[in-house]
C-alpha atoms as a PDB file:
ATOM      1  CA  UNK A   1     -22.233 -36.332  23.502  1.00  0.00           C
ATOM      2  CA  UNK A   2     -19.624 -36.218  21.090  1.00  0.00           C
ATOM      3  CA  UNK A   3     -19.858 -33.749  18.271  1.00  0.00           C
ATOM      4  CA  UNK A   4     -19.868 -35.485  14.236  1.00  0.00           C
ATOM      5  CA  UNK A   5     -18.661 -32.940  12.547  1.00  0.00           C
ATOM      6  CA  UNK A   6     -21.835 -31.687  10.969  1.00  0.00           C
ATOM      7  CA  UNK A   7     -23.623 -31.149  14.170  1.00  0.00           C
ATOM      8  CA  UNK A   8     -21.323 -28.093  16.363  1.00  0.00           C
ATOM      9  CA  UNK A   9     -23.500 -28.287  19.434  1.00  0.00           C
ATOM     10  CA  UNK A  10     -27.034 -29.310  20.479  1.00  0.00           C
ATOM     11  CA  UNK A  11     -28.031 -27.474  24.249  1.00  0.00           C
ATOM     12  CA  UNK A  12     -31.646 -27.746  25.850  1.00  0.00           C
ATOM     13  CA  UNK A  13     -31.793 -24.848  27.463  1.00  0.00           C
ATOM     14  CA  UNK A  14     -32.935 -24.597  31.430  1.00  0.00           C
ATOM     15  CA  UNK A  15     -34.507 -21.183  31.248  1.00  0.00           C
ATOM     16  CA  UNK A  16     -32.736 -20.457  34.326  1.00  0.00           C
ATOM     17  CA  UNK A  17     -29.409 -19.453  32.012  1.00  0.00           C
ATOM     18  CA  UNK A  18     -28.016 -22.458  31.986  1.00  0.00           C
ATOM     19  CA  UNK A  19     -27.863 -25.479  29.425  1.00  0.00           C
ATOM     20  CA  UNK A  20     -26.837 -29.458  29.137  1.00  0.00           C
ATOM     21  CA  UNK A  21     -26.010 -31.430  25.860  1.00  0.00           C
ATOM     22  CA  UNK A  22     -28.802 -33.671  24.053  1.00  0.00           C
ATOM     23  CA  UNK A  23     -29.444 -35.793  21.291  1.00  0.00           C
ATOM     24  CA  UNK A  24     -31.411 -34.011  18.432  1.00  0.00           C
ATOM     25  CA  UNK A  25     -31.994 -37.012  17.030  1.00  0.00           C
ATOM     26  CA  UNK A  26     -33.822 -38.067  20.359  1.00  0.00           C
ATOM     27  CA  UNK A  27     -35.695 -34.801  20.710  1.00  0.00           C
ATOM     28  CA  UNK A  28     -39.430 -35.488  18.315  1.00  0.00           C
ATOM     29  CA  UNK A  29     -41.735 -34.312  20.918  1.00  0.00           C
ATOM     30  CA  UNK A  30     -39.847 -32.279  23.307  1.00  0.00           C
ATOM     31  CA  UNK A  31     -40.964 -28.814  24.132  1.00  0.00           C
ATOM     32  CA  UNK A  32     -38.558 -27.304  26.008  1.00  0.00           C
ATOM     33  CA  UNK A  33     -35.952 -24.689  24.385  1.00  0.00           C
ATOM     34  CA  UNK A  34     -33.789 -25.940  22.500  1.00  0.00           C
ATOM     35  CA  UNK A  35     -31.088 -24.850  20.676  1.00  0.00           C
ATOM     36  CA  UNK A  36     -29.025 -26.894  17.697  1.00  0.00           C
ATOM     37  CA  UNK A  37     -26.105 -25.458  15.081  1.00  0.00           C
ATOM     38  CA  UNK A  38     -25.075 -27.276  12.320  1.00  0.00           C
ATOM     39  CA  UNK A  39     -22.562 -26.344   9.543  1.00  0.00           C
ATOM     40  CA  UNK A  40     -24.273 -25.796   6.615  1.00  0.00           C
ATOM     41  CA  UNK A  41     -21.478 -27.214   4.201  1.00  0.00           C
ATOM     42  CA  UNK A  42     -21.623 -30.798   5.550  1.00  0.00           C
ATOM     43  CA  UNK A  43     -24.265 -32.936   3.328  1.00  0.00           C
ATOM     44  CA  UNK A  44     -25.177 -34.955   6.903  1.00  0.00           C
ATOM     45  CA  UNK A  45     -26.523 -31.333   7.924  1.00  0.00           C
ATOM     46  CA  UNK A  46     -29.171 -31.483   4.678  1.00  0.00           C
ATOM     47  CA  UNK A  47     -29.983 -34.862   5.664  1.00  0.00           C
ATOM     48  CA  UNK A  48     -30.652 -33.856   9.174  1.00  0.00           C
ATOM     49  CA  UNK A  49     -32.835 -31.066   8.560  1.00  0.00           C
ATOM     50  CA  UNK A  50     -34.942 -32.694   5.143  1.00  0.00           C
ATOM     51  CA  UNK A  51     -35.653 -35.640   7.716  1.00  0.00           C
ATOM     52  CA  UNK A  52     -37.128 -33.582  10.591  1.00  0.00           C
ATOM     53  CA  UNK A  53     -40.813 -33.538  10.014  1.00  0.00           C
ATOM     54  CA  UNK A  54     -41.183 -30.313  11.940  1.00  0.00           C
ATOM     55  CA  UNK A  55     -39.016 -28.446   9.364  1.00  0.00           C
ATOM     56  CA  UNK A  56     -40.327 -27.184   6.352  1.00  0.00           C
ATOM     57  CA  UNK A  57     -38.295 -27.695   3.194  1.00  0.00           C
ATOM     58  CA  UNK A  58     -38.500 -23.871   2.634  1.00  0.00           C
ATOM     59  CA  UNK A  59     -36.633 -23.232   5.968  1.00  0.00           C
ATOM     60  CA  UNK A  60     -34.387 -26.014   5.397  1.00  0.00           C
ATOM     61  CA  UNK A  61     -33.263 -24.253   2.239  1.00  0.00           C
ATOM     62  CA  UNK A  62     -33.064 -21.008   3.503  1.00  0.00           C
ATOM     63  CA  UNK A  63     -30.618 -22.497   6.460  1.00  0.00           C
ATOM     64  CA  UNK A  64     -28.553 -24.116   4.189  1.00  0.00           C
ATOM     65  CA  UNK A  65     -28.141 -21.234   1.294  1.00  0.00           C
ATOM     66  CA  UNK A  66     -24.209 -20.331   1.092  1.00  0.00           C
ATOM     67  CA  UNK A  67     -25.183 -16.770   0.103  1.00  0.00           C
ATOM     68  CA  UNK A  68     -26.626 -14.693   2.465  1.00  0.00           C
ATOM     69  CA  UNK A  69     -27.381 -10.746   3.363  1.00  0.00           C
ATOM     70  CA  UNK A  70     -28.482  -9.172   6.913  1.00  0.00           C
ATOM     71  CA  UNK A  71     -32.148 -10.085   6.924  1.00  0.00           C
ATOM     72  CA  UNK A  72     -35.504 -10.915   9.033  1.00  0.00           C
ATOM     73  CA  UNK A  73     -38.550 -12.502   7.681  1.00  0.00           C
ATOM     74  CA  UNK A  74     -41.561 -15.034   8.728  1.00  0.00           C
ATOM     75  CA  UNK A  75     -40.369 -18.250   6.962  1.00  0.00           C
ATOM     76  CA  UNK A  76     -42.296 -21.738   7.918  1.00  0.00           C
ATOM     77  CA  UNK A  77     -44.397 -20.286  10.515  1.00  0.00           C
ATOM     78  CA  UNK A  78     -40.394 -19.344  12.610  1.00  0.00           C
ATOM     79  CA  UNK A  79     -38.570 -16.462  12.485  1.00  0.00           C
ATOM     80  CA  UNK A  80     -35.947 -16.314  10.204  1.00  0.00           C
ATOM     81  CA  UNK A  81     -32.953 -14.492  10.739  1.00  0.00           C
ATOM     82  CA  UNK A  82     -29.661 -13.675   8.859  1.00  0.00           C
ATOM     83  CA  UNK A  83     -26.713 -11.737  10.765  1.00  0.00           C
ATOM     84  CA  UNK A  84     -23.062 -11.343   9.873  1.00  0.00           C
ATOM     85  CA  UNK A  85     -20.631 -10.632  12.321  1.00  0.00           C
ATOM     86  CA  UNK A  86     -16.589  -9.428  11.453  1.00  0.00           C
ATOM     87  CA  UNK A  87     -14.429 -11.874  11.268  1.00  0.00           C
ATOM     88  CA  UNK A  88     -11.806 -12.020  14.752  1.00  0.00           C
ATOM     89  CA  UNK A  89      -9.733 -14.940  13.565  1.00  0.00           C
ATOM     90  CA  UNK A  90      -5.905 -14.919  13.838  1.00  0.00           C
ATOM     91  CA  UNK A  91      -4.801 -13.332  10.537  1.00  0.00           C
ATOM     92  CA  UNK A  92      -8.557 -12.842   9.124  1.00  0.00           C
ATOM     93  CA  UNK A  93      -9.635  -9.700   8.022  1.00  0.00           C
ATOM     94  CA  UNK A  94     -12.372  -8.312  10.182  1.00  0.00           C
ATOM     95  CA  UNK A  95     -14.516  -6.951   6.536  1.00  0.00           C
ATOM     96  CA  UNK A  96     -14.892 -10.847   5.558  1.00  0.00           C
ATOM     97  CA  UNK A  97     -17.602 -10.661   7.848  1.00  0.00           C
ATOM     98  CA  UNK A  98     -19.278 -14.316   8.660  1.00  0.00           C
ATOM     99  CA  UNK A  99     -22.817 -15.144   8.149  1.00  0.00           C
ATOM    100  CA  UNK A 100     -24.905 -16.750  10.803  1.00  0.00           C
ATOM    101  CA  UNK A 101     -28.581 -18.351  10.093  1.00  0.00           C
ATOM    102  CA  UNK A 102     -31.139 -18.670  12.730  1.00  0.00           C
ATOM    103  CA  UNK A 103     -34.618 -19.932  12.275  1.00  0.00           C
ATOM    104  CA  UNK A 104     -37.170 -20.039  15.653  1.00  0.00           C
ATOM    105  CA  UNK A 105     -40.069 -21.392  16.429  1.00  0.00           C
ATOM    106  CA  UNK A 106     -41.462 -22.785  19.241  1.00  0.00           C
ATOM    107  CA  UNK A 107     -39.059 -22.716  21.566  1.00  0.00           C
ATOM    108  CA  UNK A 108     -36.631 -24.756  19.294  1.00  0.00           C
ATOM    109  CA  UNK A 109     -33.851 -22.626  17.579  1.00  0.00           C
ATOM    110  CA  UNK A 110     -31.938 -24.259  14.786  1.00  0.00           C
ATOM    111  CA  UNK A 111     -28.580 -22.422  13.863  1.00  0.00           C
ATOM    112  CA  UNK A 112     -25.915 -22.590  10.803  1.00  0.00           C
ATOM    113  CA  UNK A 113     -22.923 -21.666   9.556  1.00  0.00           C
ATOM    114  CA  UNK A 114     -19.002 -22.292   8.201  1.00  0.00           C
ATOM    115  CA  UNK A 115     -16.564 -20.486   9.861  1.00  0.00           C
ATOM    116  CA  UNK A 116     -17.086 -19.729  13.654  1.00  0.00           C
ATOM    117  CA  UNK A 117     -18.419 -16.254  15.754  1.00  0.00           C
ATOM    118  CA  UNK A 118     -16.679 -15.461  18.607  1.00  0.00           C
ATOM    119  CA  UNK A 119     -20.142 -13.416  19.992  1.00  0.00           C
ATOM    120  CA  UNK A 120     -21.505 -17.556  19.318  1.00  0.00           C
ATOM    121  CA  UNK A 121     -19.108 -18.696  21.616  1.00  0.00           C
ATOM    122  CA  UNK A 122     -19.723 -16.903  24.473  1.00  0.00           C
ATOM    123  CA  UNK A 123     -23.415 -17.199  23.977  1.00  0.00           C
ATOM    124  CA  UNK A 124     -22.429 -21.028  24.760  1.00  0.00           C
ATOM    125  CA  UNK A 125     -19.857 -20.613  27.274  1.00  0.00           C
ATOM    126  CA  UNK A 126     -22.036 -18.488  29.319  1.00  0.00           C
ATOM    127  CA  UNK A 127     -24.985 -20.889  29.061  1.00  0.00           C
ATOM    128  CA  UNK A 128     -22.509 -23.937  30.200  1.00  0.00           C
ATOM    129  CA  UNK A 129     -21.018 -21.339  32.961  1.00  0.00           C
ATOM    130  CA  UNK A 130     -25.237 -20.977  33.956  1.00  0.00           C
ATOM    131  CA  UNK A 131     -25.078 -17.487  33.261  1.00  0.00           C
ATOM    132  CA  UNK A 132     -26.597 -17.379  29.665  1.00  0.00           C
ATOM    133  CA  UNK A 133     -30.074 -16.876  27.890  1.00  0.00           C
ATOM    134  CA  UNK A 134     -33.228 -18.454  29.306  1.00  0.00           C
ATOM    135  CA  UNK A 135     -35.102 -18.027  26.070  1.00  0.00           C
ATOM    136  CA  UNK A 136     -34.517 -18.271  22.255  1.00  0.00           C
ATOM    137  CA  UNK A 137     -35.640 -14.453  22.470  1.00  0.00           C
ATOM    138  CA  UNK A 138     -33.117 -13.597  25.113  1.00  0.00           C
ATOM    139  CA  UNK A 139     -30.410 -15.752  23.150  1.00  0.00           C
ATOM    140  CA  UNK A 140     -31.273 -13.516  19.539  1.00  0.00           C
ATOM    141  CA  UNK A 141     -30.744 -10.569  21.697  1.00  0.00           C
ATOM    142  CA  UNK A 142     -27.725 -11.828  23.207  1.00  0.00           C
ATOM    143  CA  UNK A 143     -26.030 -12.664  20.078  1.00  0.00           C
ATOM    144  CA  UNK A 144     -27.429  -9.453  18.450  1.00  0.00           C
ATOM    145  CA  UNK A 145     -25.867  -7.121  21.124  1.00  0.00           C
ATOM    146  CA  UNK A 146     -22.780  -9.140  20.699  1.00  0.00           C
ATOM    147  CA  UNK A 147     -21.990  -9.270  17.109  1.00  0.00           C
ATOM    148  CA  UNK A 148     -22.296  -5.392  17.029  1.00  0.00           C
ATOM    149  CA  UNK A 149     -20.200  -4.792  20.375  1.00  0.00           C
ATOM    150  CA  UNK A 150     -17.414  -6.303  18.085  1.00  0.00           C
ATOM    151  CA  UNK A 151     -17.936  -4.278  14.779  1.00  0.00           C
ATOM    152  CA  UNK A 152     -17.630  -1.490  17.033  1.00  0.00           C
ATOM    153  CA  UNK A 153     -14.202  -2.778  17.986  1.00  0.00           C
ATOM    154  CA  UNK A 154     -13.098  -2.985  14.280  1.00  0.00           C
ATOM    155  CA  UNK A 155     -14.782   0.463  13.413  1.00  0.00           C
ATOM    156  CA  UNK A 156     -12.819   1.715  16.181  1.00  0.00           C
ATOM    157  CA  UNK A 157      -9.462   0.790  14.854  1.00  0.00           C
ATOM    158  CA  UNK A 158     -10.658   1.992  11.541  1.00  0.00           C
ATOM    159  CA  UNK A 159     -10.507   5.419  12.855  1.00  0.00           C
ATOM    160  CA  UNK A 160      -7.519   5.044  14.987  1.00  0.00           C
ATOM    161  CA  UNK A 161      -5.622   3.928  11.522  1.00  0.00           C
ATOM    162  CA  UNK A 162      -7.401   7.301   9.688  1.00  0.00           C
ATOM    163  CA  UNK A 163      -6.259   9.444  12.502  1.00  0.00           C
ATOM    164  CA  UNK A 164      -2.379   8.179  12.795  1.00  0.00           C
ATOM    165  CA  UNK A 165      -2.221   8.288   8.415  1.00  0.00           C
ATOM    166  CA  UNK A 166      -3.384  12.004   8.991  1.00  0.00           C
ATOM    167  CA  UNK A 167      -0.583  12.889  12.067  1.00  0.00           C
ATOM    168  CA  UNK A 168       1.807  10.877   9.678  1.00  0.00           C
ATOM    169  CA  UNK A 169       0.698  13.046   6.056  1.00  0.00           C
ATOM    170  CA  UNK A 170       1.132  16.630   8.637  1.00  0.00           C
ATOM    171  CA  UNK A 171       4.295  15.547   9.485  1.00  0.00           C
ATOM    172  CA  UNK A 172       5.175  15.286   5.962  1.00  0.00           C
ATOM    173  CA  UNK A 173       5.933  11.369   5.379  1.00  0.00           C
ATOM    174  CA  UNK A 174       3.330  10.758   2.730  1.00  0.00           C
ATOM    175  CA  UNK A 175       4.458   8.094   0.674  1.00  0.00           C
ATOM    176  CA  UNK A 176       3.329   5.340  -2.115  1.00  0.00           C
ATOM    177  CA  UNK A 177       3.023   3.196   0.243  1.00  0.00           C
ATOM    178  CA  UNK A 178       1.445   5.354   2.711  1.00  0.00           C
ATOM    179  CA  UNK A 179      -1.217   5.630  -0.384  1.00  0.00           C
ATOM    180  CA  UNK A 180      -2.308   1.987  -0.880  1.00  0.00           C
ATOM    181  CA  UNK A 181      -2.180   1.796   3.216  1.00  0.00           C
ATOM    182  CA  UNK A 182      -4.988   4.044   3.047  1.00  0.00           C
ATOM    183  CA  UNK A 183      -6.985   2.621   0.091  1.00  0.00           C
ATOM    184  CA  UNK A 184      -6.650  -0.670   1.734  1.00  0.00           C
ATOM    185  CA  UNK A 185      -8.742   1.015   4.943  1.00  0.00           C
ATOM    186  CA  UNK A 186     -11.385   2.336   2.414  1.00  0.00           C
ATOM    187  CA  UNK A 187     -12.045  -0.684   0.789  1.00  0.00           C
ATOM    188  CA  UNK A 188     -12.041  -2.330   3.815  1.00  0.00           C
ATOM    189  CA  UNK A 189     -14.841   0.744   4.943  1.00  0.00           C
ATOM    190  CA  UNK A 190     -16.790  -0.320   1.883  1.00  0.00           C
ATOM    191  CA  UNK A 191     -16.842  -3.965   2.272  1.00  0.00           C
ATOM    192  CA  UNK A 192     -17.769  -3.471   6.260  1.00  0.00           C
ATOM    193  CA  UNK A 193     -20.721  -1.288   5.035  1.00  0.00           C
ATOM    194  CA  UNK A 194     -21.923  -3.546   2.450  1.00  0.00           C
ATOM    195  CA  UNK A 195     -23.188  -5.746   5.396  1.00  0.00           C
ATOM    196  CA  UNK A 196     -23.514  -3.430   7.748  1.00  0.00           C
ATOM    197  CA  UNK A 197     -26.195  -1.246   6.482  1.00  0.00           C
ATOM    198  CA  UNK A 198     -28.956  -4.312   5.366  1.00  0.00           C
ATOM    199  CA  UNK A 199     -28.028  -5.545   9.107  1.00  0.00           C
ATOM    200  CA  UNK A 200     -29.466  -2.372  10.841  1.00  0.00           C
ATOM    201  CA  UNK A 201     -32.230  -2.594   8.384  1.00  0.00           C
ATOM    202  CA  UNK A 202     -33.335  -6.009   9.733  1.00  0.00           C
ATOM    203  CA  UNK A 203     -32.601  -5.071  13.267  1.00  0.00           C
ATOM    204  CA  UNK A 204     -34.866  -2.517  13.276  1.00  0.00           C
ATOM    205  CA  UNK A 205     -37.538  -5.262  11.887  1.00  0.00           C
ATOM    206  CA  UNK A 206     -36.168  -7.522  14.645  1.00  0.00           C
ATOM    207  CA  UNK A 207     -36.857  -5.317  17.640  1.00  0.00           C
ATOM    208  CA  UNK A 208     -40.557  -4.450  16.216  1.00  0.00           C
ATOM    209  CA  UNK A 209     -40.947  -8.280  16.314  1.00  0.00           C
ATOM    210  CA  UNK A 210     -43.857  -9.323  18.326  1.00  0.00           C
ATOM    211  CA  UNK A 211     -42.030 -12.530  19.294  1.00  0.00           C
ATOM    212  CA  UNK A 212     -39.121 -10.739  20.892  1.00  0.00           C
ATOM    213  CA  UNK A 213     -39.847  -9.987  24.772  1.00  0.00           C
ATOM    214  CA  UNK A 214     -40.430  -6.172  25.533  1.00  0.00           C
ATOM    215  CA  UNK A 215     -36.917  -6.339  27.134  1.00  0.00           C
ATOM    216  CA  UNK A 216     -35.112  -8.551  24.851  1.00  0.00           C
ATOM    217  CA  UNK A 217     -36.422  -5.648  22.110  1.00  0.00           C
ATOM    218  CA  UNK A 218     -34.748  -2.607  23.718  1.00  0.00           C
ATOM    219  CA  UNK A 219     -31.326  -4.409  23.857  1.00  0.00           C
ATOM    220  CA  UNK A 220     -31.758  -4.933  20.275  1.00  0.00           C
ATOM    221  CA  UNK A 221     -33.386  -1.550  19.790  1.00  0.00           C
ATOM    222  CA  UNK A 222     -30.067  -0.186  21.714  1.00  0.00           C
ATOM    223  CA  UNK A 223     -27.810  -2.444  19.803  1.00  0.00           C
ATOM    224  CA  UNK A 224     -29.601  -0.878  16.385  1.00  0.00           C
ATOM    225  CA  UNK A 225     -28.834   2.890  17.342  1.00  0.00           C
ATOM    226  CA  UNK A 226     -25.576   1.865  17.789  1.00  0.00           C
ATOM    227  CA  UNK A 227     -24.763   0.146  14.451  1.00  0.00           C
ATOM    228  CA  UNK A 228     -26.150   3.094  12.919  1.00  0.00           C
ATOM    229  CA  UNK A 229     -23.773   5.018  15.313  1.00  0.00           C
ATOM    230  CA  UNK A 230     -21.012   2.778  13.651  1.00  0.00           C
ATOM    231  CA  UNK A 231     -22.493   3.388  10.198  1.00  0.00           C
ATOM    232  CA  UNK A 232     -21.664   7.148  10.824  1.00  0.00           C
ATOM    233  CA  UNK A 233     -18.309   6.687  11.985  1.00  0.00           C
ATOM    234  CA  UNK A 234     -17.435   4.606   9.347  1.00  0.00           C
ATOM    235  CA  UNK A 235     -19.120   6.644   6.386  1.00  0.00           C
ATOM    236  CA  UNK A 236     -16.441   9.571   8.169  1.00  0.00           C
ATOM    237  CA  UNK A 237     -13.491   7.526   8.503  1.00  0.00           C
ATOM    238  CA  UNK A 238     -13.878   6.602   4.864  1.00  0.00           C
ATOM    239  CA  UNK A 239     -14.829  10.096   3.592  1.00  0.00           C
ATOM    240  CA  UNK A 240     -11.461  10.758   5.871  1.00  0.00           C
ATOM    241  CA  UNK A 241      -9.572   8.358   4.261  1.00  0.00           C
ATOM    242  CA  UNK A 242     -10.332   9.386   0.440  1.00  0.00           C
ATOM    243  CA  UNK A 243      -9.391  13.222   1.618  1.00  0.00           C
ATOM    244  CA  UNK A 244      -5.996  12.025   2.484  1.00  0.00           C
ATOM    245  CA  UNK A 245      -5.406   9.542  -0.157  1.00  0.00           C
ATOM    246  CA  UNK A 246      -5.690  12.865  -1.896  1.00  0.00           C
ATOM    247  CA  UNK A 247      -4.067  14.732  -0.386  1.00  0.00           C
ATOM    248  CA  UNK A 248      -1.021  12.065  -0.608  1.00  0.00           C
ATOM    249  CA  UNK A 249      -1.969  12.038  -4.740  1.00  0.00           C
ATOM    250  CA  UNK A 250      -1.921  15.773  -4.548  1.00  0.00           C
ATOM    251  CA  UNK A 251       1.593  16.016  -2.834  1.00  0.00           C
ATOM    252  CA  UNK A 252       3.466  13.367  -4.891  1.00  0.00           C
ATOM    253  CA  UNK A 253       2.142  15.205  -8.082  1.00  0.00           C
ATOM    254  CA  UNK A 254       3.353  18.878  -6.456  1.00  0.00           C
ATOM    255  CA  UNK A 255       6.657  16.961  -6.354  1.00  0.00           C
ATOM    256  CA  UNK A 256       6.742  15.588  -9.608  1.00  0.00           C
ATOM    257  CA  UNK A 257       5.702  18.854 -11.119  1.00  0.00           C
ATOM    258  CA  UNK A 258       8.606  20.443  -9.238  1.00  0.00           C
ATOM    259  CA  UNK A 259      11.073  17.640 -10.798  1.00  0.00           C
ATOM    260  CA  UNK A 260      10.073  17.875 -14.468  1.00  0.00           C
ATOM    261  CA  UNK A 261      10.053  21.673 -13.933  1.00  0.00           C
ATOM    262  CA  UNK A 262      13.991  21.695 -12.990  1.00  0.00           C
ATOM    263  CA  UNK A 263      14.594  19.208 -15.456  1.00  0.00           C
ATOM    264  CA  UNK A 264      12.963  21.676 -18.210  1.00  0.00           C
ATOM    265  CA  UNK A 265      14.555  24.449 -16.818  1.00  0.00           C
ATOM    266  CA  UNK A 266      18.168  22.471 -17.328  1.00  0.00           C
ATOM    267  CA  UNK A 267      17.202  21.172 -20.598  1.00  0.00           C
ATOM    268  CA  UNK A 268      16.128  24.902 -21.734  1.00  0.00           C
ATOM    269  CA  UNK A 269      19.321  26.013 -20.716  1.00  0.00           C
ATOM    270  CA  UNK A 270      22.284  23.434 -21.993  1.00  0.00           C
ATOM    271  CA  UNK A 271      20.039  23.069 -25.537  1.00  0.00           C
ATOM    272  CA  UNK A 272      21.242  26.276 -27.433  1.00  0.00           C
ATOM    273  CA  UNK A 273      24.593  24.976 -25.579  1.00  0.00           C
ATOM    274  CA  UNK A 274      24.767  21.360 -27.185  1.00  0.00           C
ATOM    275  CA  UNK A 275      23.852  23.359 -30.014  1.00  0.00           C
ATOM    276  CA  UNK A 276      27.098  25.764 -29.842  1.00  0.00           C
ATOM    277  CA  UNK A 277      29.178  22.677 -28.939  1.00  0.00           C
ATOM    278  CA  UNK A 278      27.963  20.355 -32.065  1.00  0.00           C
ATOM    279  CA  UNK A 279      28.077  23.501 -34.295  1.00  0.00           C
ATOM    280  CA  UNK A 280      31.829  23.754 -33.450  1.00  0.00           C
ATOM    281  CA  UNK A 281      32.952  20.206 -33.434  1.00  0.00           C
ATOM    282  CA  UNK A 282      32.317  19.751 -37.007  1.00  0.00           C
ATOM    283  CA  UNK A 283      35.645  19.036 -38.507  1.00  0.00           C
ATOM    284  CA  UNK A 284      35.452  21.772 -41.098  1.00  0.00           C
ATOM    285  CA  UNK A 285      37.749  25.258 -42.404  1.00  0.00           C
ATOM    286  CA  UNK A 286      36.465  28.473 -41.582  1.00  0.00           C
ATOM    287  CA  UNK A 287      36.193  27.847 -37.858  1.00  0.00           C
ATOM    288  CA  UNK A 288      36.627  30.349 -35.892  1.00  0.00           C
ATOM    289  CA  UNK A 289      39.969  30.170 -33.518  1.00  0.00           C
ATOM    290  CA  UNK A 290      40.887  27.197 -35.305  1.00  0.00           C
ATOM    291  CA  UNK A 291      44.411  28.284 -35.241  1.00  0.00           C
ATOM    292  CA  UNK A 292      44.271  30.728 -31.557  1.00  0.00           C
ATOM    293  CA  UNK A 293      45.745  28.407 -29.105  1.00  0.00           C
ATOM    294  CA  UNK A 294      43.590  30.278 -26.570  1.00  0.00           C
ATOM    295  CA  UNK A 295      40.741  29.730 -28.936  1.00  0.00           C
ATOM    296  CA  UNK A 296      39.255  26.654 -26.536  1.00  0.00           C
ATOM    297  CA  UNK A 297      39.343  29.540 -23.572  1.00  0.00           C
ATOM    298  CA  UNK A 298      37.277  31.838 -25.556  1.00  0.00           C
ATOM    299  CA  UNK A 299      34.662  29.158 -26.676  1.00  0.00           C
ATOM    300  CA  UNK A 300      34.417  27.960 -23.407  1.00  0.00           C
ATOM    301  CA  UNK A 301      33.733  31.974 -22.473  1.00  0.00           C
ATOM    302  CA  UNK A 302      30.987  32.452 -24.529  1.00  0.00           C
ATOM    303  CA  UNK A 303      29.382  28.740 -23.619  1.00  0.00           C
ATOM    304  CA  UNK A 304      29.217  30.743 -20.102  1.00  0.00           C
ATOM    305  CA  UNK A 305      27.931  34.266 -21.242  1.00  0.00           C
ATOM    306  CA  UNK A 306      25.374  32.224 -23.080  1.00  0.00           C
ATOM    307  CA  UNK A 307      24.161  29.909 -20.575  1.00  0.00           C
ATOM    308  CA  UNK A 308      24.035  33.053 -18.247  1.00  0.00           C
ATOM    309  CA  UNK A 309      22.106  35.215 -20.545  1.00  0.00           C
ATOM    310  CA  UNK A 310      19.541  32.375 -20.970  1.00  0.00           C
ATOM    311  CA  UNK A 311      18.915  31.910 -17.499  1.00  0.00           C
ATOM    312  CA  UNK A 312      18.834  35.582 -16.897  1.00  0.00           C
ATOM    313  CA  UNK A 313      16.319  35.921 -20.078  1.00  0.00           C
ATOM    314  CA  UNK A 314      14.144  33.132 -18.121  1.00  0.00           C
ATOM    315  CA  UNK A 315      14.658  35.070 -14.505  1.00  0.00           C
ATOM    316  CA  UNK A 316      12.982  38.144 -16.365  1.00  0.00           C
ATOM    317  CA  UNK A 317      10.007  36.549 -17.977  1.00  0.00           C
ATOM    318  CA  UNK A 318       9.580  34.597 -14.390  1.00  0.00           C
ATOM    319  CA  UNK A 319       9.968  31.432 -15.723  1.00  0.00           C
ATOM    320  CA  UNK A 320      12.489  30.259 -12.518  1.00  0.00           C
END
């Protein structure tokens, strides 16, 4: 079977783990599992779905809706499911997290979605290698236990990247660019979350499901307590994150105080000096030593007892 663009795969599952290719257009009447994934931005997808009698229109729009949040819901008699998974592609980043669409009913799962999962893909290499699902339950709880396996991966380096900007800060080479590093991995912390927390929400209405298979439940039930694990971890590696980032603010303005603070204390003291120095170039009588030929020595003397009076007048009131 050769794949049209709009239609990524279309297995009938042996409920023995394994899988083989078939015509959905072929299938009106067949009861065993299947399973079928379109992408939902091709129009030949629409026209697919609106023409199956067996879909409602409601679940045909919900499938095909490019906007979509972590949820679970009874939609058209199925099960309707929206997950997200981070995003693994080759210069991607991981917080553009990729929506996936599932709707099931019996024993036919219909799929969407754009951009590819790589938990998707081994879903479908394991059922072609006869070592995958055997029902659509065991296939939601497949995928499910995948797509958070891999957040935990990106959470991971999330905190690996807080940890080394903290040894780096200790060691003293906070820097600008050491401070957008870090709010960079905060707002990718935020944008992770923003999906992450509505997906543990509808896992924990997934694994209460009476459709999903006592076992099937407790993988999803495990996979739930640890996204909220991951939740934690990430609500500390951001809270980490902001701490440094201020601490990085904090020691770049300790260092610009200490700048402006020498340049006052150098402007304090060679003012009353460009003051004795403009005072005397004037080009006027009645300067002193006009006529002393040691009379430059003797200015330049009391430039010195001046400047040293004023900075030991400012060593006194503890001003340096």
């Amino acid at each position: 079977m050769t794949d049209p663009g709009w239609l990524k795969f279309a297995l009938r599952l042996d409920g023995k783990g394994g899988a083989a290719p078939f015509e959905p257009q072929l299938s009106a009447g067949d009861h065993s599992t299947r399973w079928i994934h379109l992408d939902y931005t091709c129009p030949e997808s629409r026209d697919w779905l609106e023409a199956r009698a067996d879909i409602p229109m409601v679940v045909s729009e919900a499938l095909l809706t490019p906007e979509t949040r972590p949820r679970v819901s009874d939609v058209g008699g199925g099960l309707l499911v929206y997950l997200r998974g981070v995003n693994l592609s080759p210069d991607a980043r991981p917080e553009d997290m990729i929506a996936v669409r599932l709707w099931i009913r019996d024993g036919l799962v219909i799929s969407t979605q754009k951009r590819t999962l790589k938990s998707l893909i081994e879903l479908v290499d394991a059922l072609h290698a006869g070592e995958g699902p055997a029902t659509p339950s065991e296939l939601l709880a497949g995928l499910v236990d995948g797509l958070v396996w891999r957040m935990e991966e990106v959470i991971e380096q999330i905190e690996d990247q807080v940890a080394d900007f903290s040894e780096r800060l200790e060691g003293g080479s906070g820097n600008r660019d050491q401070t957008r590093r870090i709010g960079a991995l905060r707002r990718r912390a935020i944008t992770l979350r923003r999906y992450m927390a509505p997906e543990r929400d509808a896992l924990a209405k997934l694994h209460g499901d009476s459709r999903i298979r006592s076992g099937d439940a407790e993988i999803i039930r495990e996979a739930t307590d640890r996204l909220q694990r991951l939740l934690e971890d990430l609500d500390a590696a951001r809270e980490h994150a902001t701490l440094l980032q201020e601490e990085v603010f904090s020691a770049q303005n300790e260092t610009i105080n200490d700048r402006m603070y020498l340049l006052a204390i150098i402007s304090a003291t060679f003012l009353p000096l460009g003051f004795l120095t403009g005072l005397f170039g004037i080009n006027v009588g009645g300067l002193p030593w006009l006529e002393d030929p040691n009379g430059f020595w003797w200015f330049t003397g009391m430039l010195v007892i001046t400047g040293t009076g004023i900075l030991l007048w400012m060593i006194r009131r503890r001003w340096v």
